[in-house]
PDB file of N, CA and C in Angstrom:
ATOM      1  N   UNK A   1      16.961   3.595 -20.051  1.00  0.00           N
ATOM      2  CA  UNK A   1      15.652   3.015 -19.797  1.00  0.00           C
ATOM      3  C   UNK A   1      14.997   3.766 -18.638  1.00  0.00           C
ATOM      4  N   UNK A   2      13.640   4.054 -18.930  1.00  0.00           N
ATOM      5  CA  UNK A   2      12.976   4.829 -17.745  1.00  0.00           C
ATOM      6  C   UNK A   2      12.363   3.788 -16.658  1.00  0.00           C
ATOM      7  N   UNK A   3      12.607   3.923 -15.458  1.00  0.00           N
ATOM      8  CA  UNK A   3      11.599   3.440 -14.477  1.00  0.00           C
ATOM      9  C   UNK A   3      10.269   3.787 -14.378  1.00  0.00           C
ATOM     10  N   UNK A   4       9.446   2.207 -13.929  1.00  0.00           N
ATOM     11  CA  UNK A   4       8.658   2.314 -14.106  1.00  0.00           C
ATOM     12  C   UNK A   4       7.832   3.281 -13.127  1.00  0.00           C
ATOM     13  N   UNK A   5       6.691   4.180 -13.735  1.00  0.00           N
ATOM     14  CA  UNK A   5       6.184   5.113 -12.589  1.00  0.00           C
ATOM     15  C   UNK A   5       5.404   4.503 -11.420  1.00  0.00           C
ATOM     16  N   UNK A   6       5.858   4.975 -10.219  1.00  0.00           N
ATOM     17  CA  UNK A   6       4.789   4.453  -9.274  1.00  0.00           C
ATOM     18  C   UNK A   6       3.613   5.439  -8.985  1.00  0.00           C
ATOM     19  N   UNK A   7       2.323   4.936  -8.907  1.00  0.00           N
ATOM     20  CA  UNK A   7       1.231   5.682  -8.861  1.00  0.00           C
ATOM     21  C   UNK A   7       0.236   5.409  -7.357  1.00  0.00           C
ATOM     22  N   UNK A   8      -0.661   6.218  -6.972  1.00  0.00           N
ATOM     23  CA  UNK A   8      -1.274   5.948  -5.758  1.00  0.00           C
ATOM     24  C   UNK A   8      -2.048   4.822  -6.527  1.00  0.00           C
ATOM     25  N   UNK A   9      -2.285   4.007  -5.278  1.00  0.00           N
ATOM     26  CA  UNK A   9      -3.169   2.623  -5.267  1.00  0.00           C
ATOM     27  C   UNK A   9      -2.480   1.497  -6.074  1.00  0.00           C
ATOM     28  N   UNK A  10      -1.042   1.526  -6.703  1.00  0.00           N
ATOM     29  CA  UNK A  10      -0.478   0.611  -6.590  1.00  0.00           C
ATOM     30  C   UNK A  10       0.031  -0.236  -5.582  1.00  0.00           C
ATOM     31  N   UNK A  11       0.019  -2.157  -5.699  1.00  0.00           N
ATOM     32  CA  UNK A  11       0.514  -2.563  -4.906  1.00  0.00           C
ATOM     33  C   UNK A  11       2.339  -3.011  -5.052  1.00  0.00           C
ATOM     34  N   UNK A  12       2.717  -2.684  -4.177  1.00  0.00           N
ATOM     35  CA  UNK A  12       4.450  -2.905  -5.049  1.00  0.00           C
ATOM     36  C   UNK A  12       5.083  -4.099  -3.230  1.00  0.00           C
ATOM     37  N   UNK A  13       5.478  -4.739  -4.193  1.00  0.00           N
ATOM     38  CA  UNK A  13       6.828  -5.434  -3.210  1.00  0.00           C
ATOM     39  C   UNK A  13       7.567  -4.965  -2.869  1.00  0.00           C
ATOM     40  N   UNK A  14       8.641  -4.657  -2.324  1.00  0.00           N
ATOM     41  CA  UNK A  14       9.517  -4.029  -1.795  1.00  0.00           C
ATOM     42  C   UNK A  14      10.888  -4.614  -1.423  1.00  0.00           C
ATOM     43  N   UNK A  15      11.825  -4.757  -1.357  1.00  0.00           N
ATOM     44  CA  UNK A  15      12.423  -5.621  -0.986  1.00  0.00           C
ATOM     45  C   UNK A  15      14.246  -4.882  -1.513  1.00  0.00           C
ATOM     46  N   UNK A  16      15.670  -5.699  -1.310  1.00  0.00           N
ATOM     47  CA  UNK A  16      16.813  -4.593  -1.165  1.00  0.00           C
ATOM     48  C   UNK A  16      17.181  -4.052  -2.633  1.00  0.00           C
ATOM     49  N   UNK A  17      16.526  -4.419  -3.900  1.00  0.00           N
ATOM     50  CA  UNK A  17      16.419  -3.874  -5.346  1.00  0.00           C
ATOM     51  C   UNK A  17      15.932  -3.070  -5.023  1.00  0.00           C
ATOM     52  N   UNK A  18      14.990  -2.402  -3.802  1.00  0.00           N
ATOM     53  CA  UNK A  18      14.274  -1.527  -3.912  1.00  0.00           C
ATOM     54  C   UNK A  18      14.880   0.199  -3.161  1.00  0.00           C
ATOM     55  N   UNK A  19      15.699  -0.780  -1.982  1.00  0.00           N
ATOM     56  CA  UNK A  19      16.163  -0.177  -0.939  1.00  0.00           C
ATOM     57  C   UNK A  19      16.937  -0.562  -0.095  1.00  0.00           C
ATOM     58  N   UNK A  20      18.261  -0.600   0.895  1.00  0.00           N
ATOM     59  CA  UNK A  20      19.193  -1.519   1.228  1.00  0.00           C
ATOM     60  C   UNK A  20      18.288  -0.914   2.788  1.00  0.00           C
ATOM     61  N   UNK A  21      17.202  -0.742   3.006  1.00  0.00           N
ATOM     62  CA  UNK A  21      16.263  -0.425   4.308  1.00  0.00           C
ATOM     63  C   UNK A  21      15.685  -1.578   4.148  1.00  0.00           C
ATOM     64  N   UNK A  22      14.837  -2.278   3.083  1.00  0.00           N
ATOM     65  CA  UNK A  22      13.826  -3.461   3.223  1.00  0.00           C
ATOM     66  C   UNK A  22      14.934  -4.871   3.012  1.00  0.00           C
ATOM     67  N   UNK A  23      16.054  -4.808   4.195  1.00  0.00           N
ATOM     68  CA  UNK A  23      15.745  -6.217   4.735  1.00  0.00           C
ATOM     69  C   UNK A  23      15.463  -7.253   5.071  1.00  0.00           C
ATOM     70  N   UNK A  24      13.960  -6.994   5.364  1.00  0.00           N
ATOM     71  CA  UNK A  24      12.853  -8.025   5.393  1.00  0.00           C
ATOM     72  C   UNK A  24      12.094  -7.145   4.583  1.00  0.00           C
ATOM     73  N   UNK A  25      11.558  -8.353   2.957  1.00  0.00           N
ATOM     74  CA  UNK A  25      11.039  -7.535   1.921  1.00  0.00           C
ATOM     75  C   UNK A  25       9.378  -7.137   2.780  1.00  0.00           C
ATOM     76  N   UNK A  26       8.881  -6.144   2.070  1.00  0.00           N
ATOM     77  CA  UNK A  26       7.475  -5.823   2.562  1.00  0.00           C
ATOM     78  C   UNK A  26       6.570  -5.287   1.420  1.00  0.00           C
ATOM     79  N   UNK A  27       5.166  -5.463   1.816  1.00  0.00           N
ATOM     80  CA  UNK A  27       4.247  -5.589   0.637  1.00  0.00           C
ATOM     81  C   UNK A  27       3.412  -4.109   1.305  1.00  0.00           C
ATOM     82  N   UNK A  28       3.629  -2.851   0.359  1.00  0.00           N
ATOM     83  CA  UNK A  28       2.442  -1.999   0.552  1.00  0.00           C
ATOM     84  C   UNK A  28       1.955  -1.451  -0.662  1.00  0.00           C
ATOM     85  N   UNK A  29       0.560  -0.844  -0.324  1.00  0.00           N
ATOM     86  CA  UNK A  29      -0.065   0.095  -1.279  1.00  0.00           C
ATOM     87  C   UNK A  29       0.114   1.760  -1.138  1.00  0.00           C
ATOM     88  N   UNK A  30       0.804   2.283  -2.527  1.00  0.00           N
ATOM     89  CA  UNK A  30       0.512   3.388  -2.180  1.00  0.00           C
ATOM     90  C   UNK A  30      -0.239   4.311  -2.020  1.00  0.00           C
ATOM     91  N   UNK A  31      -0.596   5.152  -1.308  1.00  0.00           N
ATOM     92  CA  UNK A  31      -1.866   6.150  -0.773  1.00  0.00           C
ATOM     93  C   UNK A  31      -1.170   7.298  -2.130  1.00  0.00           C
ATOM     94  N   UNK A  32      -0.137   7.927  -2.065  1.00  0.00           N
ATOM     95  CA  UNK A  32       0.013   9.092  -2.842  1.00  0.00           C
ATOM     96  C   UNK A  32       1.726   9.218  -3.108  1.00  0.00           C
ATOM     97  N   UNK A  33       2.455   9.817  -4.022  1.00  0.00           N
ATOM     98  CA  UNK A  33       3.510   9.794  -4.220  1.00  0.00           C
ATOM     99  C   UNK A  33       3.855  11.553  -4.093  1.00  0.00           C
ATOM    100  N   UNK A  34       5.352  11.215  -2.995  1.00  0.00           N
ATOM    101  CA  UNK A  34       5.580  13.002  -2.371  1.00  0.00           C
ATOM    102  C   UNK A  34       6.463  13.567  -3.740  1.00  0.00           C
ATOM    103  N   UNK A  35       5.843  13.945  -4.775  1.00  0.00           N
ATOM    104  CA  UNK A  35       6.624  14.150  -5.812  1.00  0.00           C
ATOM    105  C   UNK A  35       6.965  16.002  -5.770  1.00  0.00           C
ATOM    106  N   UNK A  36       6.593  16.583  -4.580  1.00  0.00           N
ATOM    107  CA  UNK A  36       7.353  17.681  -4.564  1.00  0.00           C
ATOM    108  C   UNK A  36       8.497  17.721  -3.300  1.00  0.00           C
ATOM    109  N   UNK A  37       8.850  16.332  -3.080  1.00  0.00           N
ATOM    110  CA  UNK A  37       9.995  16.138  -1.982  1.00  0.00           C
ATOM    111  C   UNK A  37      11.185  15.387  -3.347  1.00  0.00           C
ATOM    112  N   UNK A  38      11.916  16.496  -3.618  1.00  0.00           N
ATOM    113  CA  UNK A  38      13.416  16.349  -4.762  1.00  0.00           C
ATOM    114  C   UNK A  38      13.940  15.408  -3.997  1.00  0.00           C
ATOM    115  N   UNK A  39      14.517  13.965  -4.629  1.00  0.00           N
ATOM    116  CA  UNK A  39      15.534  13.885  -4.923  1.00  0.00           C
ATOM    117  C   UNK A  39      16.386  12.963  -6.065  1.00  0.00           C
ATOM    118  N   UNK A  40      17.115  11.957  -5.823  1.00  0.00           N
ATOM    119  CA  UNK A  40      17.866  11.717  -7.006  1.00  0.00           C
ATOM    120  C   UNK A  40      16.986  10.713  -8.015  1.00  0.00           C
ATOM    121  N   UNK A  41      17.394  11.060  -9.112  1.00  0.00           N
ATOM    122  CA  UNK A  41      16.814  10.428 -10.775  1.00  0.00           C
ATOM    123  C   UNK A  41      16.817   9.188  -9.932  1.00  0.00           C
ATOM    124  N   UNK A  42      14.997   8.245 -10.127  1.00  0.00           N
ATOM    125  CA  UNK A  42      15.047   7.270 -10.278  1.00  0.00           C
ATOM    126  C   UNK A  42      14.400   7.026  -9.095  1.00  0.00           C
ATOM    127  N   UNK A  43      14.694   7.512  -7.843  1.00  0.00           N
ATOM    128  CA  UNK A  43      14.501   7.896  -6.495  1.00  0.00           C
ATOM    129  C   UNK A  43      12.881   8.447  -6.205  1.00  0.00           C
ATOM    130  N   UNK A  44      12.088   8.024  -5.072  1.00  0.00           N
ATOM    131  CA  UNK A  44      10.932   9.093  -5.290  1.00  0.00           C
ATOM    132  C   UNK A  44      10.710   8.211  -3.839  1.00  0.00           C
ATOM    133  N   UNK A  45       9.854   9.170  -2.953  1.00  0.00           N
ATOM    134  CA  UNK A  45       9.383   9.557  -1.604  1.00  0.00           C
ATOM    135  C   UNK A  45       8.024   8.693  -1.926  1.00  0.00           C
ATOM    136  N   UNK A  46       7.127   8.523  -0.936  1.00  0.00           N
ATOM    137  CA  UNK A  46       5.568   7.782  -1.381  1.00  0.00           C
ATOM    138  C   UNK A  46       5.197   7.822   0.000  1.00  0.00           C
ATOM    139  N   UNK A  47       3.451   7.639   0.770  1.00  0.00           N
ATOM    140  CA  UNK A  47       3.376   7.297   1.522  1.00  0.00           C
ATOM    141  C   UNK A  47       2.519   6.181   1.032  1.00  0.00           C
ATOM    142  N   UNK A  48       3.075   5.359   1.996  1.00  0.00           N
ATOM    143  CA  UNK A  48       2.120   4.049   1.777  1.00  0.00           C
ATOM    144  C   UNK A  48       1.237   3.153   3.185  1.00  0.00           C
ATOM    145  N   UNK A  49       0.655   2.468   2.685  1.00  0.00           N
ATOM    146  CA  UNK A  49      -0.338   1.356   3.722  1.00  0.00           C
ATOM    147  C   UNK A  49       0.927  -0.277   3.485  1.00  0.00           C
ATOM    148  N   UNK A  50       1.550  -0.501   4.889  1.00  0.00           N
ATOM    149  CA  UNK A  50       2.731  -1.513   4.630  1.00  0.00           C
ATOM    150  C   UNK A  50       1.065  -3.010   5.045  1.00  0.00           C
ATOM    151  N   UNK A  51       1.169  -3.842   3.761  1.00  0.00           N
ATOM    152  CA  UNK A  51      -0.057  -4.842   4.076  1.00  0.00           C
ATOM    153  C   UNK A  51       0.752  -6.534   4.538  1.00  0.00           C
ATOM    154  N   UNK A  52      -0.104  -7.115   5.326  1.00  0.00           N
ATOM    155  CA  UNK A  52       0.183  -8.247   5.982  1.00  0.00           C
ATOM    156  C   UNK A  52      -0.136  -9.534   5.005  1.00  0.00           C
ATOM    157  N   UNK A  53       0.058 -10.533   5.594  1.00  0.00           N
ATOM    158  CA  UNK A  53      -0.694 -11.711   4.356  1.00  0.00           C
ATOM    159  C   UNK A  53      -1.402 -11.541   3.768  1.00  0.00           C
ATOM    160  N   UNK A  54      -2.271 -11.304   4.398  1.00  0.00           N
ATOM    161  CA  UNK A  54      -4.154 -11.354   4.250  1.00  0.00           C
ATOM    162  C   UNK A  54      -4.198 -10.132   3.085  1.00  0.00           C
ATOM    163  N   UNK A  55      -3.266  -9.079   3.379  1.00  0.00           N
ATOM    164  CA  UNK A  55      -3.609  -7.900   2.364  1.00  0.00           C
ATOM    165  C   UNK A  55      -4.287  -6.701   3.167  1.00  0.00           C
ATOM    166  N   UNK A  56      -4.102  -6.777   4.093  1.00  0.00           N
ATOM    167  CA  UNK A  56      -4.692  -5.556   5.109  1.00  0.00           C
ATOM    168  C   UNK A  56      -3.513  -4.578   5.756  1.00  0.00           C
ATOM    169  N   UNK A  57      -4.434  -3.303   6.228  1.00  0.00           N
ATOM    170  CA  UNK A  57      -3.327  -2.506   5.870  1.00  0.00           C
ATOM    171  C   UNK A  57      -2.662  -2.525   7.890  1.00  0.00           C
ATOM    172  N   UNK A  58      -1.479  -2.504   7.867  1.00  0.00           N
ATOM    173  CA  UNK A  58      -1.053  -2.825   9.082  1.00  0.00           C
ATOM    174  C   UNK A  58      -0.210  -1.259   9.769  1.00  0.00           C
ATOM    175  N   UNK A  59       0.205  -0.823   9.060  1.00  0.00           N
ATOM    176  CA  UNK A  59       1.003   0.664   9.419  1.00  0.00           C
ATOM    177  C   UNK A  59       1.229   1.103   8.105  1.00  0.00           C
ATOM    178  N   UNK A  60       1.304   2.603   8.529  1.00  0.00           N
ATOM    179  CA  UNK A  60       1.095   4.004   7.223  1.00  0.00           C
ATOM    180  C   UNK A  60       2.570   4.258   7.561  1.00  0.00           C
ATOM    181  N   UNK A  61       2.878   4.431   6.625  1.00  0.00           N
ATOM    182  CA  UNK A  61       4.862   4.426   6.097  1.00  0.00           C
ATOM    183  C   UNK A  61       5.057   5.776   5.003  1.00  0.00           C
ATOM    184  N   UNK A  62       6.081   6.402   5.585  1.00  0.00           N
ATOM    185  CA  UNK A  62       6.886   7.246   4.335  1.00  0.00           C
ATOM    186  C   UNK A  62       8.351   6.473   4.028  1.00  0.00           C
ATOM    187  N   UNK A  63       8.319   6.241   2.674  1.00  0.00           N
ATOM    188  CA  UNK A  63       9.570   5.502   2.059  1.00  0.00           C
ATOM    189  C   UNK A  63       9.991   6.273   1.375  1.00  0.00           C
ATOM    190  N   UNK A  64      11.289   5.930   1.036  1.00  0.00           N
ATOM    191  CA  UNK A  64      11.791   6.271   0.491  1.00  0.00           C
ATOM    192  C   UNK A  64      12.917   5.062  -0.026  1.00  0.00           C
ATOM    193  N   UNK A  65      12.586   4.967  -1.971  1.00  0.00           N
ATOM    194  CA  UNK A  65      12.774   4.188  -2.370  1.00  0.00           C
ATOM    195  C   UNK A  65      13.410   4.393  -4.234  1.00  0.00           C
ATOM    196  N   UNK A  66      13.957   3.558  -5.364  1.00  0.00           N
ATOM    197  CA  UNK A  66      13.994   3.412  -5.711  1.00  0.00           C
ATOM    198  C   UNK A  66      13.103   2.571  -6.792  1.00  0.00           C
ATOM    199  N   UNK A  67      12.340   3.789  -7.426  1.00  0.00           N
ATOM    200  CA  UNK A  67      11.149   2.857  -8.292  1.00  0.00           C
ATOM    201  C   UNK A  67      11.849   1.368  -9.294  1.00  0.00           C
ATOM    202  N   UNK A  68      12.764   2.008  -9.677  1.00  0.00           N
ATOM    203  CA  UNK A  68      13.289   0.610 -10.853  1.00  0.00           C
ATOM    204  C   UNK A  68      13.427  -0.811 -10.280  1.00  0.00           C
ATOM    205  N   UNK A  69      13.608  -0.562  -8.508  1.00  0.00           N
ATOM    206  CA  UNK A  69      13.563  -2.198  -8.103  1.00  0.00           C
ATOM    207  C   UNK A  69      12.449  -2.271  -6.736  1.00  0.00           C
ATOM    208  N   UNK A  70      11.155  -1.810  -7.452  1.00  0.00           N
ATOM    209  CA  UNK A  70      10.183  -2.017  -6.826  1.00  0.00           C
ATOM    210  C   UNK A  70       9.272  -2.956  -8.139  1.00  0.00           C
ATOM    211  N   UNK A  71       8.968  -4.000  -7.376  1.00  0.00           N
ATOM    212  CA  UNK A  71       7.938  -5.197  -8.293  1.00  0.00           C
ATOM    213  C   UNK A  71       6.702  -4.786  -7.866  1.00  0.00           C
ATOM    214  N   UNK A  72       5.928  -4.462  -8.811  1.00  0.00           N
ATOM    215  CA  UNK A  72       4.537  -3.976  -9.276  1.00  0.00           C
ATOM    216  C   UNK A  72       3.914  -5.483  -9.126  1.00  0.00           C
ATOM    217  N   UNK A  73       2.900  -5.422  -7.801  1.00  0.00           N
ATOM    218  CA  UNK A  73       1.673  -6.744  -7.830  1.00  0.00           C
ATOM    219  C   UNK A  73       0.567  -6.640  -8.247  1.00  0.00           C
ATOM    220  N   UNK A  74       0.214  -7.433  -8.881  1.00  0.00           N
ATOM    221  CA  UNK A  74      -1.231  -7.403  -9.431  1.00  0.00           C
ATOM    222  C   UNK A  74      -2.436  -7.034  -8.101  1.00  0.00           C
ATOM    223  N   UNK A  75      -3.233  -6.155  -8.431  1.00  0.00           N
ATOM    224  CA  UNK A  75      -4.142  -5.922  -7.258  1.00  0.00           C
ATOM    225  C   UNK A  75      -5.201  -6.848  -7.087  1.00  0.00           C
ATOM    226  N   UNK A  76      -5.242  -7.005  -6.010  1.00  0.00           N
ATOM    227  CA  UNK A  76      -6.780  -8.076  -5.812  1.00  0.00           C
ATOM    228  C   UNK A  76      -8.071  -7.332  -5.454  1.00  0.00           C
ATOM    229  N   UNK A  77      -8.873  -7.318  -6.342  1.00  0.00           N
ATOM    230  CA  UNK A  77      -9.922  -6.702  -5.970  1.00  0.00           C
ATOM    231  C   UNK A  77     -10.653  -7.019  -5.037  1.00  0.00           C
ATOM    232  N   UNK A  78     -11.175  -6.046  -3.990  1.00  0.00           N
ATOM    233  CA  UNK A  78     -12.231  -6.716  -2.983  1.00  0.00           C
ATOM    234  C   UNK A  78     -13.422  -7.120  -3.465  1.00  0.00           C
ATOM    235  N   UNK A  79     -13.990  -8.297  -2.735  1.00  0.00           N
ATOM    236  CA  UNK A  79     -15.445  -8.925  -2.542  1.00  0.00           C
ATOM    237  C   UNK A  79     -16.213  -8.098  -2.738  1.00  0.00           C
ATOM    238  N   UNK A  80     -17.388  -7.928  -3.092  1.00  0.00           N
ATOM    239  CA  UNK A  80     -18.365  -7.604  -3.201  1.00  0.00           C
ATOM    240  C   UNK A  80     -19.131  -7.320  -1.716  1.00  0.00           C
ATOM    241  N   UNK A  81     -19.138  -8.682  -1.077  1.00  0.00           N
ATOM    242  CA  UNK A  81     -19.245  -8.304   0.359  1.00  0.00           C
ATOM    243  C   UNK A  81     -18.706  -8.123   1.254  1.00  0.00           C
ATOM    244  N   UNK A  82     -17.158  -7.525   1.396  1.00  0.00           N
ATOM    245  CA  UNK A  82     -16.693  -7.303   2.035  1.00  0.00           C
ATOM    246  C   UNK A  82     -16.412  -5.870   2.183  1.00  0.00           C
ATOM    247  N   UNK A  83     -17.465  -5.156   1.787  1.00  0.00           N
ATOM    248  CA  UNK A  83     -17.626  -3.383   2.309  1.00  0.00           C
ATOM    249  C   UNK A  83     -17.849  -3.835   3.902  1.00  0.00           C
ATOM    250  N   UNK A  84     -17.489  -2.793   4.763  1.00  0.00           N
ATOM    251  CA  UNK A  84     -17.823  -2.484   5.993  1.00  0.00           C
ATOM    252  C   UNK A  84     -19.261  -2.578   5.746  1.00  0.00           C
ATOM    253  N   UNK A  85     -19.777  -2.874   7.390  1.00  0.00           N
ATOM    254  CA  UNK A  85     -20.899  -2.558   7.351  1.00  0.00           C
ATOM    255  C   UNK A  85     -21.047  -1.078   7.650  1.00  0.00           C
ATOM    256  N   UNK A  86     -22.429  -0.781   8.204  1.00  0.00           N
ATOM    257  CA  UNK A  86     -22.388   0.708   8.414  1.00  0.00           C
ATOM    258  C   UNK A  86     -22.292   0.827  10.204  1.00  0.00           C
ATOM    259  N   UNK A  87     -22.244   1.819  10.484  1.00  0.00           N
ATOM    260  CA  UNK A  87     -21.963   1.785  11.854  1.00  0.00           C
ATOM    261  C   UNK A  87     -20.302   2.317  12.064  1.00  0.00           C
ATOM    262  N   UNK A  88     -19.846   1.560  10.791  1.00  0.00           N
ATOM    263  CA  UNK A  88     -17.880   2.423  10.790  1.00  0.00           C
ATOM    264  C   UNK A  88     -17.318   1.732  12.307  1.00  0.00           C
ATOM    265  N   UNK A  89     -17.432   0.617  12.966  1.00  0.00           N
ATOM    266  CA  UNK A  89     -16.492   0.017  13.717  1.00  0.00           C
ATOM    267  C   UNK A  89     -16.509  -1.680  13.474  1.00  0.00           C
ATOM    268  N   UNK A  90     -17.228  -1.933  12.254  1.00  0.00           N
ATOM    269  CA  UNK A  90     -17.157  -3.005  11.819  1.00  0.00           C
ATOM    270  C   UNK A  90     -18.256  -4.449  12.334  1.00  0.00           C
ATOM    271  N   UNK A  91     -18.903  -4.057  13.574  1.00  0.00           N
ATOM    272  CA  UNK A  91     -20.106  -4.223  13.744  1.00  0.00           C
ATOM    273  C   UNK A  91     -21.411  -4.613  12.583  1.00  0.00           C
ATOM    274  N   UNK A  92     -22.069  -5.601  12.908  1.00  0.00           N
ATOM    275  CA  UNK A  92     -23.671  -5.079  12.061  1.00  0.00           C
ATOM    276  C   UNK A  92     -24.176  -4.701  12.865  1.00  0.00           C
ATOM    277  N   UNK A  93     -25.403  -3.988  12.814  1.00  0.00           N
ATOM    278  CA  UNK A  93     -26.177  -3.333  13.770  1.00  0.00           C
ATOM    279  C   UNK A  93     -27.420  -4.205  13.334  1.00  0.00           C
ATOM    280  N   UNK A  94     -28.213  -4.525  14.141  1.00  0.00           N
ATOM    281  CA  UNK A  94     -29.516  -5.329  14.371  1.00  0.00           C
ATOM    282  C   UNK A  94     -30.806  -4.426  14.813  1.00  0.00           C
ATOM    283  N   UNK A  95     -32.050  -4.803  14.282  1.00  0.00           N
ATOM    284  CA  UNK A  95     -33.014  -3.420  15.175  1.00  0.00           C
ATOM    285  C   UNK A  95     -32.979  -3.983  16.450  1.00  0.00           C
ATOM    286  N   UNK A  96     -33.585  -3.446  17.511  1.00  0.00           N
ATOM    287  CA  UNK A  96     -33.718  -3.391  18.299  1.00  0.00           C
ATOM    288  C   UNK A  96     -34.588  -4.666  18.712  1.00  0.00           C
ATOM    289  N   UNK A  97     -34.160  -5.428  19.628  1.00  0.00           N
ATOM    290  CA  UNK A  97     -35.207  -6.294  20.040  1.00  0.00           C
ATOM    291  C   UNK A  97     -35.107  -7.448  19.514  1.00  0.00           C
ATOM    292  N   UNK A  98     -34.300  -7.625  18.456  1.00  0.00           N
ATOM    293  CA  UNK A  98     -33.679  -9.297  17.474  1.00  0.00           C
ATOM    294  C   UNK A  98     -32.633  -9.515  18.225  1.00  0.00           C
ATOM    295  N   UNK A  99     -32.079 -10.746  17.999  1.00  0.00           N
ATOM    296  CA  UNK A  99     -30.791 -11.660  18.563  1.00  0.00           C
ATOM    297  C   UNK A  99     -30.136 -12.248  17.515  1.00  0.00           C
TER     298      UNK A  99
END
């Protein structure tokens, strides 16, 4: 039986099916999979965003893991309004002279 592939922007659980490292299981998304770092069948490198309750991303991780006992989560799509605003520090910006 083949494992299932992990792909960037999946969300996967993590937990000791996955890896006898996740201890305390953990929830990330992957950014990209290091598929020119070899090693054993079944086995594969990833960097990922490790996410908190809420689903936010808390620290950027290289794992190294076992795809066959990683649980694939359904993704939650973001809000509609919950793009950043503009400005890029999360701020709204107001004109000048409003309160």
């Amino acid at each position: 039986m083949t494992p299932p592939e992990v792909r960037s922007g999946d969300v996967l659980h993590l937990s000791r099916t996955a890896s006898v490292q996740f201890i305390r299981p953990i929830t990330v998304r992957v950014i990209r999979v290091l598929a020119d770092w070899h090693t054993y069948h079944g086995w594969v490198w990833i960097d990922a965003y490790e996410l908190n309750a809420a689903g936010d991303a808390v620290r950027r991780r290289t794992l190294f893991l076992m795809s066959a006992g990683a649980r694939r989560l359904a993704q939650r799509d973001r809000p509609a309004g919950a793009a950043l605003p503009q400005g890029g520090r999360g701020r709204r910006l107001r004109p000048v002279g409003t309160r």
